[in-house]
PDB file of N, CA and C in Angstrom:
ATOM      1  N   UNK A   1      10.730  41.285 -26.773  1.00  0.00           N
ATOM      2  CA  UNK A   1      10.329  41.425 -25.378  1.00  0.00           C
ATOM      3  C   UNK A   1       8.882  41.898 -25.323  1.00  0.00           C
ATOM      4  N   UNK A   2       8.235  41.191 -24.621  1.00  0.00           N
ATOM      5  CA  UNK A   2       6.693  41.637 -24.413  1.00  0.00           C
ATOM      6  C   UNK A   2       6.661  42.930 -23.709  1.00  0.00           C
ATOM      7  N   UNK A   3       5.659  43.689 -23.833  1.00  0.00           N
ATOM      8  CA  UNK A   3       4.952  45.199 -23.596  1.00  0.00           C
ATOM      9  C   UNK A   3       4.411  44.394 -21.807  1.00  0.00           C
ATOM     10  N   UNK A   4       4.071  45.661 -21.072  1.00  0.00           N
ATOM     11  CA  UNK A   4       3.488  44.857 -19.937  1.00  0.00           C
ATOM     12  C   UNK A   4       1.716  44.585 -20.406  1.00  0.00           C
ATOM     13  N   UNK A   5       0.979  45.233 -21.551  1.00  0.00           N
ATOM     14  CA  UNK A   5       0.070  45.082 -22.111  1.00  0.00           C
ATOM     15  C   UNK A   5      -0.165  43.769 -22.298  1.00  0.00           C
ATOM     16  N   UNK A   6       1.071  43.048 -22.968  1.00  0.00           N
ATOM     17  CA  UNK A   6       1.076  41.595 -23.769  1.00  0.00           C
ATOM     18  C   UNK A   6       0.831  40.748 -23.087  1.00  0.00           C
ATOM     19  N   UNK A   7       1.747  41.193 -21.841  1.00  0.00           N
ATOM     20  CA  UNK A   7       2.386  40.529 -20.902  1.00  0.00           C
ATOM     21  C   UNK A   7       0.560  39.926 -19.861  1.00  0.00           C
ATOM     22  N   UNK A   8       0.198  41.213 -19.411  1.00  0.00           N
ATOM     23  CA  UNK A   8      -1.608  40.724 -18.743  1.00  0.00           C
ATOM     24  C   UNK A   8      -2.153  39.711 -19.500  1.00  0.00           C
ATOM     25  N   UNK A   9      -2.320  40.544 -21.306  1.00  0.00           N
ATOM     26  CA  UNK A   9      -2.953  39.544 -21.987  1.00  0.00           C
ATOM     27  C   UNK A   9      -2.552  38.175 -21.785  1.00  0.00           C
ATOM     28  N   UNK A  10      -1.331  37.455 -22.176  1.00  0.00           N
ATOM     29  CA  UNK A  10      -0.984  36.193 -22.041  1.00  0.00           C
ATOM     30  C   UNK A  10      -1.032  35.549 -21.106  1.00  0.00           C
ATOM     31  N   UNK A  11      -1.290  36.361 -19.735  1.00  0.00           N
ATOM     32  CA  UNK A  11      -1.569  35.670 -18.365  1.00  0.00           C
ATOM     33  C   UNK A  11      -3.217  35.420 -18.490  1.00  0.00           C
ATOM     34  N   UNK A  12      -3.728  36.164 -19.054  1.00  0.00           N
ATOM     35  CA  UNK A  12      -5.163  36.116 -19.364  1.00  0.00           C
ATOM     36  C   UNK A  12      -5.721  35.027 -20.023  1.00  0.00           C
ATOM     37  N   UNK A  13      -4.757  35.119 -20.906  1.00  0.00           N
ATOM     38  CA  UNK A  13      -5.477  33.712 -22.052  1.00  0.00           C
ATOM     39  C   UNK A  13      -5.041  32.185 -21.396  1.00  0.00           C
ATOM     40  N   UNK A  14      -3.646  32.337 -20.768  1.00  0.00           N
ATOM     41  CA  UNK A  14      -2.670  31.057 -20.084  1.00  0.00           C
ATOM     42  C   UNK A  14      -3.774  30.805 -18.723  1.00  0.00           C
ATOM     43  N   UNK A  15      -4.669  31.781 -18.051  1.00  0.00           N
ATOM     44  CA  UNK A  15      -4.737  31.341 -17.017  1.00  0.00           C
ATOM     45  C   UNK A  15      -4.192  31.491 -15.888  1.00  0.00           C
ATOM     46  N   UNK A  16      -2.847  32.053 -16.080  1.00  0.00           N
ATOM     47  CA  UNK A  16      -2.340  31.946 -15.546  1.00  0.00           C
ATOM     48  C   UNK A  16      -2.219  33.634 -14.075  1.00  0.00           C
ATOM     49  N   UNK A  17      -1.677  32.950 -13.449  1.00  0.00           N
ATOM     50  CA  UNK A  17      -1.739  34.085 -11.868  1.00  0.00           C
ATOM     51  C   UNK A  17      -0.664  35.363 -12.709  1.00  0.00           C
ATOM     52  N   UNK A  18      -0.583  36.835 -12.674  1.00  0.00           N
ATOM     53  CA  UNK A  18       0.226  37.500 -12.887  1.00  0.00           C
ATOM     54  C   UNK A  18       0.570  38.243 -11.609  1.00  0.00           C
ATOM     55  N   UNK A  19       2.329  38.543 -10.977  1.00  0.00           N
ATOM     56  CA  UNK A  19       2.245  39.123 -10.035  1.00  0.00           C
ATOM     57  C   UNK A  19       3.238  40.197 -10.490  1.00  0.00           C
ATOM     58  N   UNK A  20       2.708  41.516  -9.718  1.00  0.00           N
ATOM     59  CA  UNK A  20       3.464  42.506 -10.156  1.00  0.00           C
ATOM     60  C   UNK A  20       3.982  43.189  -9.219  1.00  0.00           C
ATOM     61  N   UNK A  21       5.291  43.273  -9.579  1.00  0.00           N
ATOM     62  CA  UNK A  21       6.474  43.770  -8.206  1.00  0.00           C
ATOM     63  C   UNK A  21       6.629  45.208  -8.582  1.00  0.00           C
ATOM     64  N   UNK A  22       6.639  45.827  -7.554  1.00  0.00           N
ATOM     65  CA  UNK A  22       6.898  47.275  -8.456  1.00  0.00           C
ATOM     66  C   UNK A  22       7.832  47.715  -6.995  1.00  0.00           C
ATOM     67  N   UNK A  23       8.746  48.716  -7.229  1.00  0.00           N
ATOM     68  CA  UNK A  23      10.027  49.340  -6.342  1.00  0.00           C
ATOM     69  C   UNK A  23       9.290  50.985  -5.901  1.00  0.00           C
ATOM     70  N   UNK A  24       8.504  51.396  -6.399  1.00  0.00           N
ATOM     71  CA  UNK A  24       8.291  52.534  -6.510  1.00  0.00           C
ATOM     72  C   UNK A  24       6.677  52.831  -6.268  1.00  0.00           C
ATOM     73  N   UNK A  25       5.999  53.563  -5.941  1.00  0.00           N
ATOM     74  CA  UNK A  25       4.370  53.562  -5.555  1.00  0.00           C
ATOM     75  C   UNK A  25       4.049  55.270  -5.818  1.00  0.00           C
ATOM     76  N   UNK A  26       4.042  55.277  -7.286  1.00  0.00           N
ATOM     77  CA  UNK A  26       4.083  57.091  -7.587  1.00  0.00           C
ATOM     78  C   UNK A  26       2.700  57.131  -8.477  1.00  0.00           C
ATOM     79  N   UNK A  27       2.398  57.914  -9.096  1.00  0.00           N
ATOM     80  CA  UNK A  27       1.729  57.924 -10.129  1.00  0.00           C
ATOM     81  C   UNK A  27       1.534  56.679 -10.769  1.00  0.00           C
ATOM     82  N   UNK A  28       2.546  57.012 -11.964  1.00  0.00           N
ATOM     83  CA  UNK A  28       2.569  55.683 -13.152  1.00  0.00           C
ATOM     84  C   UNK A  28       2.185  54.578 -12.487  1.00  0.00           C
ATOM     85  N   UNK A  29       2.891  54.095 -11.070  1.00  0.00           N
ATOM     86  CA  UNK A  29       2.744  52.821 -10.862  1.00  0.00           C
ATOM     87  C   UNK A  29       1.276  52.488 -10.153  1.00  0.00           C
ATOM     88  N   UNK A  30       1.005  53.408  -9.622  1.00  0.00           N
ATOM     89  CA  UNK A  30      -0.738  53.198  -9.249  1.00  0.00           C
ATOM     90  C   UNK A  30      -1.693  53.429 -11.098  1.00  0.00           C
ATOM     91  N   UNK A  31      -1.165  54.053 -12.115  1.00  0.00           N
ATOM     92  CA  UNK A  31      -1.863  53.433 -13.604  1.00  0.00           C
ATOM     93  C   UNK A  31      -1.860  52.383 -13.247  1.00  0.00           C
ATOM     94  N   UNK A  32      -1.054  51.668 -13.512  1.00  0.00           N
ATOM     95  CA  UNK A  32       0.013  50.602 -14.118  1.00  0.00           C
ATOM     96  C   UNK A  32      -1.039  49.351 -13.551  1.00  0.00           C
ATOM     97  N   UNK A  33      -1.245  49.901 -12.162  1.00  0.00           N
ATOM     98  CA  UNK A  33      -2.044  48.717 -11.383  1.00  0.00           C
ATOM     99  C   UNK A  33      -3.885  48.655 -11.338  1.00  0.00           C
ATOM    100  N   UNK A  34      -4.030  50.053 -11.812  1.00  0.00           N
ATOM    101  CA  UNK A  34      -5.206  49.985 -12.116  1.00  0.00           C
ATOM    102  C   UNK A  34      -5.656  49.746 -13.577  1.00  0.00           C
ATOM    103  N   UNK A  35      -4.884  49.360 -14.607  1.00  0.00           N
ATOM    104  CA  UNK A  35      -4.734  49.352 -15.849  1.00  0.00           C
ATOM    105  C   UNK A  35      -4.914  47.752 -15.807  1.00  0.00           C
ATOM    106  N   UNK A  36      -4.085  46.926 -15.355  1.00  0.00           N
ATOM    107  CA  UNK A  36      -3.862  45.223 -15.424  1.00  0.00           C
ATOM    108  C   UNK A  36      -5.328  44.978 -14.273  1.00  0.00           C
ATOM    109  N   UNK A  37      -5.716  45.321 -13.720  1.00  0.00           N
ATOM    110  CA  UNK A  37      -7.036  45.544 -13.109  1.00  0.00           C
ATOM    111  C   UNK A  37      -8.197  45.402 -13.795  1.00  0.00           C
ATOM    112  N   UNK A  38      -8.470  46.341 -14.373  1.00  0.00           N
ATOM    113  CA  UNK A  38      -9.358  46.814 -14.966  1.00  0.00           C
ATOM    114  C   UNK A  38      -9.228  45.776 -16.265  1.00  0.00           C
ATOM    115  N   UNK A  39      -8.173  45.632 -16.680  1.00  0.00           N
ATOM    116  CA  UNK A  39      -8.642  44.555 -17.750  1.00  0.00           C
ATOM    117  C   UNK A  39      -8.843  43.273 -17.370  1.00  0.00           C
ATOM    118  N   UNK A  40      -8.164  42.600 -16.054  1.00  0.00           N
ATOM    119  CA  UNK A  40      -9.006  41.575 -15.583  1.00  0.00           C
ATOM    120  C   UNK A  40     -10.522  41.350 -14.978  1.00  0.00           C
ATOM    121  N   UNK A  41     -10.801  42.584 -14.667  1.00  0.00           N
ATOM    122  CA  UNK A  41     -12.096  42.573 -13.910  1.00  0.00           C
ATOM    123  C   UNK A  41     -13.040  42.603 -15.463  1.00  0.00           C
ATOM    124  N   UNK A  42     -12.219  43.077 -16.403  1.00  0.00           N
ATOM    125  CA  UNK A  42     -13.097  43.535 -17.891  1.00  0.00           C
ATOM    126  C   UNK A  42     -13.448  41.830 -18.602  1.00  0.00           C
ATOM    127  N   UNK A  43     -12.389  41.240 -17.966  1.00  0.00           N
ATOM    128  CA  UNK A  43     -12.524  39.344 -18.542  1.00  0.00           C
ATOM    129  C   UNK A  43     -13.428  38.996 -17.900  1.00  0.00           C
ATOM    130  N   UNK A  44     -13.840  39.364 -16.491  1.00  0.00           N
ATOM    131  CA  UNK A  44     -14.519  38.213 -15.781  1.00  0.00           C
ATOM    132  C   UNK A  44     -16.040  38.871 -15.426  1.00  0.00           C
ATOM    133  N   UNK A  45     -16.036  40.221 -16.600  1.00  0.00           N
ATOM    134  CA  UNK A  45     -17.573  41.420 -16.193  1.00  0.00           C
ATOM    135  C   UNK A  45     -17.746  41.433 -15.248  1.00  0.00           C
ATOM    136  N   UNK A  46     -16.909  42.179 -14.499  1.00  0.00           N
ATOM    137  CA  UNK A  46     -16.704  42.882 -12.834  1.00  0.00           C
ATOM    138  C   UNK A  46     -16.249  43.945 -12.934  1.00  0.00           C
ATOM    139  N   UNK A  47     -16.427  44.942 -14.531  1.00  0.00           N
ATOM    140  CA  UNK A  47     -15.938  46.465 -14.320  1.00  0.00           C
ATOM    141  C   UNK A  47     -16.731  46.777 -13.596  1.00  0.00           C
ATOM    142  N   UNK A  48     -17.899  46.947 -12.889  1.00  0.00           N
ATOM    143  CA  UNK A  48     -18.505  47.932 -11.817  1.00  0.00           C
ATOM    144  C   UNK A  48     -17.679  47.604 -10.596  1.00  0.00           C
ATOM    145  N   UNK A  49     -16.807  46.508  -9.815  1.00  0.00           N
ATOM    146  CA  UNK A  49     -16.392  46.614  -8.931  1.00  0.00           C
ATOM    147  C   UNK A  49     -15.060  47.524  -9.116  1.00  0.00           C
ATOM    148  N   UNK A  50     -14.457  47.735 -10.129  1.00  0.00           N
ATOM    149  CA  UNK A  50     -13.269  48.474 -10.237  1.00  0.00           C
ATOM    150  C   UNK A  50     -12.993  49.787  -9.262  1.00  0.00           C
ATOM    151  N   UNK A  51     -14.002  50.701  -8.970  1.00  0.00           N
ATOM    152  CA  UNK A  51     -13.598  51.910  -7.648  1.00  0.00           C
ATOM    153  C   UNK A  51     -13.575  50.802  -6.542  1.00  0.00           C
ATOM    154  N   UNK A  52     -14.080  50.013  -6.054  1.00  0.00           N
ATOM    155  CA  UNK A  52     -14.000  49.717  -5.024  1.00  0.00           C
ATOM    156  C   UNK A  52     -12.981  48.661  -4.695  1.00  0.00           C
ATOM    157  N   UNK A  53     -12.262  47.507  -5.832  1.00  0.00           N
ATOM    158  CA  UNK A  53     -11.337  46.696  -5.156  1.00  0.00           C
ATOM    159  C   UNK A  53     -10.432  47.571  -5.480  1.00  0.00           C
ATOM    160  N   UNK A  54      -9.909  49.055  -6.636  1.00  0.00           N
ATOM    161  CA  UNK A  54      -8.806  49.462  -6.863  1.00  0.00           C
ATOM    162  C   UNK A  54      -8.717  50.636  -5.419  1.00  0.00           C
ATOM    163  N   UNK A  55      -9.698  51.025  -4.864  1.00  0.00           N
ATOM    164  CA  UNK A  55      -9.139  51.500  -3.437  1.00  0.00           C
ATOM    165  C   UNK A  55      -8.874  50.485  -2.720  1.00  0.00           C
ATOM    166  N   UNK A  56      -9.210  49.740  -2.389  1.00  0.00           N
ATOM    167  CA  UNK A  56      -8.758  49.006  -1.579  1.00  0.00           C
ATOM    168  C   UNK A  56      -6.921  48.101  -1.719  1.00  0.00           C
ATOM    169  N   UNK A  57      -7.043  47.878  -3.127  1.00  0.00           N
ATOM    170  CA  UNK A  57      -5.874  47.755  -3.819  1.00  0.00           C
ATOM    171  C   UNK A  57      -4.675  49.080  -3.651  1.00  0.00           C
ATOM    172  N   UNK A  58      -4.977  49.825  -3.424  1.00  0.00           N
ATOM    173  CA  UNK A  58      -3.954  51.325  -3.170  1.00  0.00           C
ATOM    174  C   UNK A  58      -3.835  51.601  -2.059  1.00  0.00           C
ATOM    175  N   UNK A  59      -4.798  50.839  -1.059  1.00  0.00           N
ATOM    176  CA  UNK A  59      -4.868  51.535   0.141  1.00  0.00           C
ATOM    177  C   UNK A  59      -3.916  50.581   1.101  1.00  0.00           C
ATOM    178  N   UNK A  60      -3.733  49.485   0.537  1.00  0.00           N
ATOM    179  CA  UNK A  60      -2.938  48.187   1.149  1.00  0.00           C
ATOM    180  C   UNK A  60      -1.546  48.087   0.411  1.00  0.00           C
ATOM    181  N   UNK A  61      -1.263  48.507  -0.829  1.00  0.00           N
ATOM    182  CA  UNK A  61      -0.236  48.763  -1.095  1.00  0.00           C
ATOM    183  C   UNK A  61       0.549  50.221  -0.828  1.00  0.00           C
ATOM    184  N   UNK A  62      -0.544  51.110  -0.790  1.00  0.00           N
ATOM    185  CA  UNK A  62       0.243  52.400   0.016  1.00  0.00           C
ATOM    186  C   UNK A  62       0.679  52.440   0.982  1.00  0.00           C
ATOM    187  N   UNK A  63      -0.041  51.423   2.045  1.00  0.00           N
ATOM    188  CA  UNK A  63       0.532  50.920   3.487  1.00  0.00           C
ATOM    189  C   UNK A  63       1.762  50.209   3.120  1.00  0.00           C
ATOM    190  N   UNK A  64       1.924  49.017   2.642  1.00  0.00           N
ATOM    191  CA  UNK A  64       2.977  48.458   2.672  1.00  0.00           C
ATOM    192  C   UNK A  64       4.167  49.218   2.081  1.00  0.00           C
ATOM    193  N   UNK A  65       4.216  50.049   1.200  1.00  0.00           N
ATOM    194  CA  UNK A  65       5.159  50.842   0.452  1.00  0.00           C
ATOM    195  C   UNK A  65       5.846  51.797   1.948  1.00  0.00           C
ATOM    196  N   UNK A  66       4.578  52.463   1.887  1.00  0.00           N
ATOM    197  CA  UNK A  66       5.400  53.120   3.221  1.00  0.00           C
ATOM    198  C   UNK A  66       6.354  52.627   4.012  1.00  0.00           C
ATOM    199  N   UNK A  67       5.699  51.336   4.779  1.00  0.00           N
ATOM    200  CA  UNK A  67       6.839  50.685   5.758  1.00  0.00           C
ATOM    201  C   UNK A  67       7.583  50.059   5.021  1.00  0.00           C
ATOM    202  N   UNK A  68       7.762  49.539   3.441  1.00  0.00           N
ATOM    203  CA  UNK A  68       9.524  49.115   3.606  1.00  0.00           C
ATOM    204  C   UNK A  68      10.213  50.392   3.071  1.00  0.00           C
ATOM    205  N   UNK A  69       9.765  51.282   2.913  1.00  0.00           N
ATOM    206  CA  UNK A  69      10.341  52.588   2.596  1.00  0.00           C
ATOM    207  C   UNK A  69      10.895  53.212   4.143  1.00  0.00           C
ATOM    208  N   UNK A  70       9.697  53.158   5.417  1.00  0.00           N
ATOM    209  CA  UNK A  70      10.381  53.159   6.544  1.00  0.00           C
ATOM    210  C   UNK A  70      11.390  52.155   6.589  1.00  0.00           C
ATOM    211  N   UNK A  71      11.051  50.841   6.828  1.00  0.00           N
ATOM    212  CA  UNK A  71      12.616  50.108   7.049  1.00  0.00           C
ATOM    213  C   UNK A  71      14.015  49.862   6.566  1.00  0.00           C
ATOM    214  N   UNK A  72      13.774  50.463   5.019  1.00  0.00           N
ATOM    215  CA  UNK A  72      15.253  51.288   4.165  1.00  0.00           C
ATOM    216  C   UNK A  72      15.442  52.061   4.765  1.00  0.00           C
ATOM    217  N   UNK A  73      14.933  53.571   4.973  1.00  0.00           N
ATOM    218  CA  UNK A  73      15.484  54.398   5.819  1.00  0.00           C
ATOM    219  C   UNK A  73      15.780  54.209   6.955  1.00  0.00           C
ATOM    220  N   UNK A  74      15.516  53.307   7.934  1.00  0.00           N
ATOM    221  CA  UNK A  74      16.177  53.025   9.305  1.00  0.00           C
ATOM    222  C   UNK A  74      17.433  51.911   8.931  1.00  0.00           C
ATOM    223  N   UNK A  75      17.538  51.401   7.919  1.00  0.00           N
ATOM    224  CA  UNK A  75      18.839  50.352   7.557  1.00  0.00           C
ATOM    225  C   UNK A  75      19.653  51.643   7.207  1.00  0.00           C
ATOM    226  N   UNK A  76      19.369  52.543   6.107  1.00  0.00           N
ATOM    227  CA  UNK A  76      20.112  53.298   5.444  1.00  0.00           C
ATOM    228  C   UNK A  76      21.077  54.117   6.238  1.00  0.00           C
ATOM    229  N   UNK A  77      19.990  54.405   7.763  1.00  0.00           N
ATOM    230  CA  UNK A  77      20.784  55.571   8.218  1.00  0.00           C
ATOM    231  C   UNK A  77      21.474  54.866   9.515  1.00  0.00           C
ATOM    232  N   UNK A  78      21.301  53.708   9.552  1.00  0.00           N
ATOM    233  CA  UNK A  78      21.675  52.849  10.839  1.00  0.00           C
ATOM    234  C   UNK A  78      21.563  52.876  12.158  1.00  0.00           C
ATOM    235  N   UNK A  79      19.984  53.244  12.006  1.00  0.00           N
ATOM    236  CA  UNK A  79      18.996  53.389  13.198  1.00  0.00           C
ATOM    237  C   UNK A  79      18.335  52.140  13.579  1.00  0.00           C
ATOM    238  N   UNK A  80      18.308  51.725  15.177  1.00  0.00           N
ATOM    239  CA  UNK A  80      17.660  51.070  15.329  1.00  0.00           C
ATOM    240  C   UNK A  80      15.999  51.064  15.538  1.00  0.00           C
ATOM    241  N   UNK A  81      15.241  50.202  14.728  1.00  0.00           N
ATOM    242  CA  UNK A  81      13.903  50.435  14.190  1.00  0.00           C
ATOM    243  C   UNK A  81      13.057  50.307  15.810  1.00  0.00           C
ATOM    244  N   UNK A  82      13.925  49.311  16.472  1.00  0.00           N
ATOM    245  CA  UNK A  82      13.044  48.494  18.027  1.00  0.00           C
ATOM    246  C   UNK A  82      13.945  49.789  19.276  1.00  0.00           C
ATOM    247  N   UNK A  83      14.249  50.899  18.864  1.00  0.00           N
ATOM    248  CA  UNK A  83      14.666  51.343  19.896  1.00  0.00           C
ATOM    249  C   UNK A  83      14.436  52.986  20.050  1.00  0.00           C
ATOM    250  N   UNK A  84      13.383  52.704  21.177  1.00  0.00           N
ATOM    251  CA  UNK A  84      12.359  53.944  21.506  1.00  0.00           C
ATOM    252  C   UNK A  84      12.938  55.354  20.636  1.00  0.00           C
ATOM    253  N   UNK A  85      13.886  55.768  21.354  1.00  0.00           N
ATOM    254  CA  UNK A  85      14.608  57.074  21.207  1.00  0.00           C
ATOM    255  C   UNK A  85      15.265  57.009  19.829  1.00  0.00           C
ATOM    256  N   UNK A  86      15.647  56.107  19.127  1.00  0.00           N
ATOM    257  CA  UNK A  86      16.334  56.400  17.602  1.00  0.00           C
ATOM    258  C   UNK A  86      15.009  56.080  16.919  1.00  0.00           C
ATOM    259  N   UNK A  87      13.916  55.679  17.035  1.00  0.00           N
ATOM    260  CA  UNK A  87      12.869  55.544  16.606  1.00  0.00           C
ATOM    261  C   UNK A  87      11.884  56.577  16.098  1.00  0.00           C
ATOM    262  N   UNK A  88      12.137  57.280  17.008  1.00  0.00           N
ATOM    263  CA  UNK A  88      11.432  58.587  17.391  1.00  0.00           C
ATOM    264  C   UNK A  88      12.113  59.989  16.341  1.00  0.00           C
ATOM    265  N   UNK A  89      13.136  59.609  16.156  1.00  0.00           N
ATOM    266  CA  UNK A  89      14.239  60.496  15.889  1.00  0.00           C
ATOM    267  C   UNK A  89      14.685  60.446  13.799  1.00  0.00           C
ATOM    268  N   UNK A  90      14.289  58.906  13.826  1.00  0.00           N
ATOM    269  CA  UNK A  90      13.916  58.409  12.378  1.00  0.00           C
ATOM    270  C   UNK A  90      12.524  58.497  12.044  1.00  0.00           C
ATOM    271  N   UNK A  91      11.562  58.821  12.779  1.00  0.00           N
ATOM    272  CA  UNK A  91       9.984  58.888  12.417  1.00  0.00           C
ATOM    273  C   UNK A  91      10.120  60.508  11.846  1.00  0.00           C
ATOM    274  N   UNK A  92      10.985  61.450  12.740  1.00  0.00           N
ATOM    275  CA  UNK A  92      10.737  62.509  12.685  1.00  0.00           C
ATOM    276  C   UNK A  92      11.388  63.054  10.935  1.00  0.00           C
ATOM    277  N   UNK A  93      12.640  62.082  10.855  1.00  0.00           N
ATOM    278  CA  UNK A  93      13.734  62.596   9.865  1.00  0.00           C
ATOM    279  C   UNK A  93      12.626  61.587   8.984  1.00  0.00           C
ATOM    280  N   UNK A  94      12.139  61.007   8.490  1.00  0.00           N
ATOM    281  CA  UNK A  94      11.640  59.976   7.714  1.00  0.00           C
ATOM    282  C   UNK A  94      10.591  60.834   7.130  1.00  0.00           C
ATOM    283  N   UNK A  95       9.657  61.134   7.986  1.00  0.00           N
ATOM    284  CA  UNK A  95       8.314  61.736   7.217  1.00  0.00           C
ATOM    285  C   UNK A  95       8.901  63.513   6.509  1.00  0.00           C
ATOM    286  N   UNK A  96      10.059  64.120   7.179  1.00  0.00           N
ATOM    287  CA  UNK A  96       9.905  65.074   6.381  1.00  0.00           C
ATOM    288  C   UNK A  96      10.918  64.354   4.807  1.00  0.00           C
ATOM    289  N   UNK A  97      12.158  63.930   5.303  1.00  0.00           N
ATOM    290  CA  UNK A  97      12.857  63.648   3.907  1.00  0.00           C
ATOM    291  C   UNK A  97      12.014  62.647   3.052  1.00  0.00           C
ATOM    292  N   UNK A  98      11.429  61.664   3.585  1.00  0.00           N
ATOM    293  CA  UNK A  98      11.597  60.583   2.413  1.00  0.00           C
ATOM    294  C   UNK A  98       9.890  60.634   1.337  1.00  0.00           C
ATOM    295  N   UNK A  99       9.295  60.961   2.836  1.00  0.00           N
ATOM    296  CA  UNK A  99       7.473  61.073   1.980  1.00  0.00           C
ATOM    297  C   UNK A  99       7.812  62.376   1.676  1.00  0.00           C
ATOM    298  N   UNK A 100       8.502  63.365   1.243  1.00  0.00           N
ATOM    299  CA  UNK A 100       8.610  64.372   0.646  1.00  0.00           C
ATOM    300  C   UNK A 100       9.278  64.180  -0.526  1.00  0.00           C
ATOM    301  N   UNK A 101       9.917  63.254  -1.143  1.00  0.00           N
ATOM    302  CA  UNK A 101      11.154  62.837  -2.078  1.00  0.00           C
ATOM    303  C   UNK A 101      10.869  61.109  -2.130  1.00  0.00           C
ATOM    304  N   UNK A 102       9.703  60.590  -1.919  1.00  0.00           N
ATOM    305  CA  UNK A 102      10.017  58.960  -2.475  1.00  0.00           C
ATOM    306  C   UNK A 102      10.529  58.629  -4.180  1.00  0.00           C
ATOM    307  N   UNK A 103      10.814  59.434  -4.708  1.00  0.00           N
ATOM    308  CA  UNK A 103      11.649  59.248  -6.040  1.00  0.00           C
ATOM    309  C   UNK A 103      13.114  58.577  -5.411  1.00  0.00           C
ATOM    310  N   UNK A 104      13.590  59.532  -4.746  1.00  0.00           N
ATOM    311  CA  UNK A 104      14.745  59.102  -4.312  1.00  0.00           C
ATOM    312  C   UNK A 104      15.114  57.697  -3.589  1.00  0.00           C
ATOM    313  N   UNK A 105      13.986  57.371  -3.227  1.00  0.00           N
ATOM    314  CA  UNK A 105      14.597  56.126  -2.479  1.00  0.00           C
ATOM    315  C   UNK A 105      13.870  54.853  -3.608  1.00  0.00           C
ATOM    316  N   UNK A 106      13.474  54.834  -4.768  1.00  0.00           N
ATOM    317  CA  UNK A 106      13.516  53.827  -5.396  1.00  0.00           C
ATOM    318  C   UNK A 106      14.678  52.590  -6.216  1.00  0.00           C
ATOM    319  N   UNK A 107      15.534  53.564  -6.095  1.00  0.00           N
ATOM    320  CA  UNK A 107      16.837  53.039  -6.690  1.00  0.00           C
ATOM    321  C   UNK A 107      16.903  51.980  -5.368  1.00  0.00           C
ATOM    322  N   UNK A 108      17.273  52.780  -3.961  1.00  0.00           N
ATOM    323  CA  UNK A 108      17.341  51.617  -2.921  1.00  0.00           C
ATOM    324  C   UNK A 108      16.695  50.682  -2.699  1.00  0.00           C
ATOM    325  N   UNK A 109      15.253  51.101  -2.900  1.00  0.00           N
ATOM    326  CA  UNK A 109      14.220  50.187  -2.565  1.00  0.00           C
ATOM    327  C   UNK A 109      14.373  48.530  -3.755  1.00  0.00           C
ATOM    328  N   UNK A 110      14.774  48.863  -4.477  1.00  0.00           N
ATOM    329  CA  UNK A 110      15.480  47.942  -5.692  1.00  0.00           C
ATOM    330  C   UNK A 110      16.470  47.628  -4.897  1.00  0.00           C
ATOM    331  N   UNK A 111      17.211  47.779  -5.016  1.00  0.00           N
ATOM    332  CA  UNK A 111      18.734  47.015  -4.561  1.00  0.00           C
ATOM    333  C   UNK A 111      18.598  46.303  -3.406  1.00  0.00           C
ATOM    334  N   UNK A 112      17.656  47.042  -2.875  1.00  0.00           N
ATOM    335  CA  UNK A 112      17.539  46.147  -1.285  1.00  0.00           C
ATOM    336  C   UNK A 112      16.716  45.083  -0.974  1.00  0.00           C
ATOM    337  N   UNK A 113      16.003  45.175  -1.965  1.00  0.00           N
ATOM    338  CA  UNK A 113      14.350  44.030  -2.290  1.00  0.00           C
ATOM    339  C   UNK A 113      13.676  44.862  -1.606  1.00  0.00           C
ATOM    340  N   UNK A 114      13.134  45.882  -0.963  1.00  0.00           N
ATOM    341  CA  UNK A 114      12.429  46.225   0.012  1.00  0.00           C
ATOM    342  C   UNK A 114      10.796  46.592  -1.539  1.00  0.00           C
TER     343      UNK A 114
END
């Protein structure tokens, strides 16, 4: 089984597009993405852009992480997402449990595709 190391390389040499799904948006996985980054930008001598597309790269996947992490927790707890007052009520329960504990909801975030 290839390393995810191998794994860039051979997309590197193939040409080929690599896409990387990740369930979780913690630490490791912001390495992980600035690591397969940095060695493509290192193929095509574009390490000086590396601070600037890898914020931008974190800043669009930190957005998106959030909201399907919001929309698990409104499936999970069987709140409706389009309805003012349970909305309000899952914004409130959401930001203290889940952005306090996103470990916990990776297992779901897997199972659910989110």
């Amino acid at each position: 089984m290839l390393g995810y190391k191998d794994t860039v390389e051979l997309a590197i040499q193939r040409k080929k597009v690599l896409t990387v799904k990740l369930y979780s948006y913690l630490g490791s996985e912001r390495d992980y993405i600035d690591s397969v980054l940095d060695r493509y930008l290192e193929e095509v001598g574009l390490n000086r852009l590396m601070n600037n597309i890898s914020y931008c790269i974190h800043e669009v996947a930190g957005n998106a992480h959030k909201a399907n992490l919001k929309r698990l927790y409104f499936m999970l707890r069987s709140l409706d997402i389009d309805d003012t007052e349970q909305y309000r009520i899952g914004m409130r329960d959401f930001k203290r449990e889940v952005l306090q504990h996103p470990e916990k909801y990776s297992l779901p975030h897997r199972e659910y595709g989110y």
